[in-house]
Protein backbone atom coordinates (compact mmCIF):
# COMPACT_ATOMS: atom_id res chain seq x y z
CA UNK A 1 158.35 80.61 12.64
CA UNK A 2 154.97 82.52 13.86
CA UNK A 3 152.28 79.70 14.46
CA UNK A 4 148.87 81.41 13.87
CA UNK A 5 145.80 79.99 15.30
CA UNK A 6 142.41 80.28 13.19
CA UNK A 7 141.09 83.16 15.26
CA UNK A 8 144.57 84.61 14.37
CA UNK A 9 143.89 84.59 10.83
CA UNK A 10 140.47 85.29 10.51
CA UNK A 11 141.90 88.67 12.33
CA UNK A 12 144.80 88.76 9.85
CA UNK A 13 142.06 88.52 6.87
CA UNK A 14 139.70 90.93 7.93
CA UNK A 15 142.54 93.78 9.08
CA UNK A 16 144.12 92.93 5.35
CA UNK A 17 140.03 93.73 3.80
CA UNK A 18 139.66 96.72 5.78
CA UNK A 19 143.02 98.10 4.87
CA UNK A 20 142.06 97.08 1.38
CA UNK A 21 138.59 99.13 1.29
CA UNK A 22 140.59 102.17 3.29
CA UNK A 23 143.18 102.17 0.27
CA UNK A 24 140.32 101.73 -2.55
CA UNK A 25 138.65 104.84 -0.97
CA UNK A 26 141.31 107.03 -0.75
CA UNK A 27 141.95 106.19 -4.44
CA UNK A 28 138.57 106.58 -5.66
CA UNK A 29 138.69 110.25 -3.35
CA UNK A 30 141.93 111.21 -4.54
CA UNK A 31 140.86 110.58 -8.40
CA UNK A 32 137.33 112.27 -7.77
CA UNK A 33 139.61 115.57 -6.23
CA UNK A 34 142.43 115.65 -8.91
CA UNK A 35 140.45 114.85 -11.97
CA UNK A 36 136.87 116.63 -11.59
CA UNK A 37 136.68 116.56 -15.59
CA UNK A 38 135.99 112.77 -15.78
CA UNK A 39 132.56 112.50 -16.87
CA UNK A 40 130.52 109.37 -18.11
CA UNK A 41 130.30 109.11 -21.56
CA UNK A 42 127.21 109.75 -24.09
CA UNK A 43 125.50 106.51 -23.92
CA UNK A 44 125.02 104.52 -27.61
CA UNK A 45 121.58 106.29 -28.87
CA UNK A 46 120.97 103.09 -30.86
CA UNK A 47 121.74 100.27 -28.75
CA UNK A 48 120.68 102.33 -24.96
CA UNK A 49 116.86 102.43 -24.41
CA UNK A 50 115.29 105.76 -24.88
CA UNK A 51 114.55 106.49 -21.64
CA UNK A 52 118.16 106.12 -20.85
CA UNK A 53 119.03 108.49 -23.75
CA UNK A 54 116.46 110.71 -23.02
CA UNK A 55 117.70 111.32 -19.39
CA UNK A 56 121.24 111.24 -20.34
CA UNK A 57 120.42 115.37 -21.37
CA UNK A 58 119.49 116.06 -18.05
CA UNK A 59 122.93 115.30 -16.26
CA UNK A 60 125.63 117.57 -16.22
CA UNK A 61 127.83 114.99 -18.22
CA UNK A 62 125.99 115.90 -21.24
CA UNK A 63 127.19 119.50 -20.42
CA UNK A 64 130.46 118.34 -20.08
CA UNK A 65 130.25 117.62 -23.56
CA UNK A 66 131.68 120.12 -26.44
CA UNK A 67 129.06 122.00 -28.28
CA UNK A 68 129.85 119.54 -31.49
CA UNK A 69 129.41 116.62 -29.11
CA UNK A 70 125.95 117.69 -27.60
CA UNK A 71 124.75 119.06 -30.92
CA UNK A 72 125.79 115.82 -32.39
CA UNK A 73 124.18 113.46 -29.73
CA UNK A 74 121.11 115.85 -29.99
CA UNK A 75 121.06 114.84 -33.75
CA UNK A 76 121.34 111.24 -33.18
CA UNK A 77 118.57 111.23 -31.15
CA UNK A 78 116.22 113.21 -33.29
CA UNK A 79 117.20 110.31 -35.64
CA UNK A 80 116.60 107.80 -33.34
CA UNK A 81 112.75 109.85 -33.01
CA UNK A 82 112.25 109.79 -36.93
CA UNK A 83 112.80 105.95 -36.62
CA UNK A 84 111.06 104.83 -33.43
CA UNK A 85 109.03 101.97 -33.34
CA UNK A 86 105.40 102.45 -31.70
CA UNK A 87 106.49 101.03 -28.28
CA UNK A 88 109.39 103.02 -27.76
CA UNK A 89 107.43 106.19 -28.92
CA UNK A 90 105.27 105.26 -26.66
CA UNK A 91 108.04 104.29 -23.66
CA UNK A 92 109.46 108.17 -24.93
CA UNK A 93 106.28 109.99 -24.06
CA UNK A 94 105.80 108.80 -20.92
CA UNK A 95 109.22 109.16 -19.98
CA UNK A 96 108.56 113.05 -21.14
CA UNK A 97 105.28 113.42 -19.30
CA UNK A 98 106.80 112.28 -16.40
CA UNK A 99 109.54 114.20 -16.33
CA UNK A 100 108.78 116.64 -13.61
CA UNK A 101 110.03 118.75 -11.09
CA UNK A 102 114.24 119.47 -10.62
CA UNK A 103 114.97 116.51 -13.16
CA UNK A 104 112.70 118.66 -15.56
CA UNK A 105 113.94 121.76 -14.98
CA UNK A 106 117.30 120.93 -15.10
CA UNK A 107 116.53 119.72 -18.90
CA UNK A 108 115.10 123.16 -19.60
CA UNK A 109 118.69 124.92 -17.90
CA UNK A 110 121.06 121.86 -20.03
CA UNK A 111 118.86 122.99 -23.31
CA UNK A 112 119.78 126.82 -22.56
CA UNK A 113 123.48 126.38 -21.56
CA UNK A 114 123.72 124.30 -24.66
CA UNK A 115 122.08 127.64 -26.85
CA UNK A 116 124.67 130.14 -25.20
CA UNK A 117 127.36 127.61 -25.59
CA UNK A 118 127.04 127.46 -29.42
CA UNK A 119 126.50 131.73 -29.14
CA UNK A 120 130.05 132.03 -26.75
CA UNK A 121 131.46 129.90 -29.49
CA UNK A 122 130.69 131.68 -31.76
CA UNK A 123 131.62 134.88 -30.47
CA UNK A 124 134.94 134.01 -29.21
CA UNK A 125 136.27 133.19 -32.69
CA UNK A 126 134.65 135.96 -34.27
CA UNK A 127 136.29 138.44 -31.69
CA UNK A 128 139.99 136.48 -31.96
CA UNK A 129 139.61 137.72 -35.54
CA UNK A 130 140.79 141.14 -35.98
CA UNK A 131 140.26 141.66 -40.10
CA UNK A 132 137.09 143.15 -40.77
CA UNK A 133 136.94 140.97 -44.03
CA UNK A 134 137.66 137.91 -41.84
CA UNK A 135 135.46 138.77 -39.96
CA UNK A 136 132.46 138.96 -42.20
CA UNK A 137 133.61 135.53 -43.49
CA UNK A 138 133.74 133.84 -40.00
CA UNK A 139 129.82 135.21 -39.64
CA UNK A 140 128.90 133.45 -43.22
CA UNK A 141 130.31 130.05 -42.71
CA UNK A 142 128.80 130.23 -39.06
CA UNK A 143 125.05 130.62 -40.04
CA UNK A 144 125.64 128.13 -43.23
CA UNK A 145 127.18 125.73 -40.69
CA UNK A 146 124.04 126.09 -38.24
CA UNK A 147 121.59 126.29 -40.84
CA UNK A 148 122.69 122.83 -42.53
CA UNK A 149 123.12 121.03 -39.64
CA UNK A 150 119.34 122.14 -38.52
CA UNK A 151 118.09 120.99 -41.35
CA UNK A 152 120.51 117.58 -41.51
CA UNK A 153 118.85 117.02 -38.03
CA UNK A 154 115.37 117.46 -39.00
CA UNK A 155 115.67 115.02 -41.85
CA UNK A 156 114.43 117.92 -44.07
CA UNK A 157 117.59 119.27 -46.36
CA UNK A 158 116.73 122.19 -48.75
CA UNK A 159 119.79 121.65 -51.34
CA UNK A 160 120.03 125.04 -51.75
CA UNK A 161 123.72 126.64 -51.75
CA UNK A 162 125.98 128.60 -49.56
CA UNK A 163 124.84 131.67 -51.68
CA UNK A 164 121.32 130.81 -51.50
CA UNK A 165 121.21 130.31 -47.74
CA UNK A 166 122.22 133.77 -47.03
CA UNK A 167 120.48 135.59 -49.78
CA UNK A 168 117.47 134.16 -47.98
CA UNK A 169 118.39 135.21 -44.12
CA UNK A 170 119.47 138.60 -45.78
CA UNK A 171 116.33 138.73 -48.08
CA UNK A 172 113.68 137.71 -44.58
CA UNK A 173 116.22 140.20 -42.26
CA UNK A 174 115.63 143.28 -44.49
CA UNK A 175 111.64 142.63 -44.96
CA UNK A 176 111.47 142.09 -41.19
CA UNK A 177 113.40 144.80 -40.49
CA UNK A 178 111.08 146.92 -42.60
CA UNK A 179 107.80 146.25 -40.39
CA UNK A 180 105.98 148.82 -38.15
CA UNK A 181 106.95 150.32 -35.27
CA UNK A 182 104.68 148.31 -32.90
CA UNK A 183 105.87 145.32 -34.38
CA UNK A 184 109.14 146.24 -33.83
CA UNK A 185 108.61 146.92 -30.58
CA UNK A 186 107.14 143.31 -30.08
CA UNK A 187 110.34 141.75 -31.44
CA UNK A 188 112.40 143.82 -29.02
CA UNK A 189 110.58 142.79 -25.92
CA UNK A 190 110.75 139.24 -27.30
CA UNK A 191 114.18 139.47 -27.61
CA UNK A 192 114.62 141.01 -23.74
CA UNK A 193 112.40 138.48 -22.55
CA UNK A 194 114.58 135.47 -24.33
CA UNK A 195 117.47 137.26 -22.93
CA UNK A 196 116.94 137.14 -19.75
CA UNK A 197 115.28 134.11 -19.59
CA UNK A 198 117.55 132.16 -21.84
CA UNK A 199 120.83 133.69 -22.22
CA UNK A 200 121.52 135.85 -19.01
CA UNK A 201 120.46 133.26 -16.47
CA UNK A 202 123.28 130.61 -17.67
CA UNK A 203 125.91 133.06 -19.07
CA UNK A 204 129.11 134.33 -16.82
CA UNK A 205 129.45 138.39 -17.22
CA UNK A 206 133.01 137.61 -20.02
CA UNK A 207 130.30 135.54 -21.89
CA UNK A 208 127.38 138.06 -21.86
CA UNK A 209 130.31 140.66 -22.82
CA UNK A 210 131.13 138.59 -25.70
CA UNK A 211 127.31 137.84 -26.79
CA UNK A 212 126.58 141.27 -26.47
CA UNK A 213 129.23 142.00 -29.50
CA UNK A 214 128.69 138.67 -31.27
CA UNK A 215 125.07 139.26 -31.64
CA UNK A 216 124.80 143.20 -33.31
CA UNK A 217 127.40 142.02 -35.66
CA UNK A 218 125.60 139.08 -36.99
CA UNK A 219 122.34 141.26 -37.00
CA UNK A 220 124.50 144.10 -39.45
CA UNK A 221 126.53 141.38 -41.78
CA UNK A 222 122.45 139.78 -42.82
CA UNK A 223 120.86 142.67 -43.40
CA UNK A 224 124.19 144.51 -44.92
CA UNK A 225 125.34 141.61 -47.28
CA UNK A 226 125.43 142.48 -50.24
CA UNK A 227 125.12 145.86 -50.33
């Protein structure tokens, strides 16, 4: 039998709590190298303060996020706005006007990675389609899908039909579309500008490839329906 002295096990005790922490780091390492996709999860809009939901879109968890996840979270908390009290209308504004610097400007890049996400989307389905017919269906139920859930999220729903939301983007694409040259020229540079600001600076070269198909064929199926 080993007789150990209290010296002895005060030694014993500390060697077994530094082998512990060695093994709990090279746990929490090995899960950090293996699983890189863990992310924290969107926090509850209704029961987190907004300040805490309000910076949650400036991590790269809320990219992590599917488009329907983000766009969903983004339409709980323009909810959340519509119902604010004073205070925490007043706690959100501050937190806004404060929000400066890299934290700021990596809510501006989150807010454009989340646009070309829901564009890549888009344009990856529509060019796994090979039917023409498909095709032009795919482009329908995508702009009815994106137009309802804009207005869902604004609180403002229009009621109108499927039919009656594209009759309208087909009716305001052919008047545009029929404006003077300078103004079309306008529009264009507009479009460059938003491009390059928006699109190009978060978009790989496959997902600029596909946007740059995804696009001109939305553009021809609004003004062409119909015809």
């Amino acid at each position: 039998m080993i007789d150990l002295n209290g010296a002895d096990l005060l030694r014993n005790r500390r060697v077994r709590g530094v082998v512990a922490v060695a093994l709990i780091a090279v746990i929490v390492a090995a899960v950090w190298i293996l699983f890189p996709h863990i992310h924290r999860k969107p926090p509850s809009i209704f029961d987190t303060p907004v300040d805490g939901v309000l910076s949650y879109l400036s991590t790269d968890d809320f990219n992590a996020l599917s488009v329907e996840e983000r766009m969903n979270f983004l339409q709980g908390v323009l909810k959340k706005f519509s119902q604010m009290s004073q205070a925490d209308s007043a706690v959100a504004s501050s937190f806004l006007a404060g929000l400066t610097g890299p934290a700021n400007e990596k809510l501006v890049d989150n807010a454009r990675i989340l646009g070309k996400d829901i564009i890549v989307q888009g344009a990856a389905e529509y060019l796994a389609i090979s039917d023409q017919k498909a095709r032009d269906d795919y482009i329908d139920k995508w702009l009815i899908k994106w137009t309802r859930f804009a207005e869902e999220s604004t609180g403002r729903p229009t009621g109108r039909s499927d039919d009656e939301i594209l009759h309208r983007m087909s009716d305001d694409a052919r008047r545009d579309a029929g404006r003077n040259v300078t103004m079309d020229a306008i529009m264009a540079q507009q479009i460059i500008d938003f491009w390059n600001r928006d699109v190009a600076s978060v978009a790989s070269p496959k997902e600029q490839s596909q946007i740059y198909q995804f696009i001109p064929a939305l553009r021809n199926r609004v003004l062409n329906r119909g015809k």
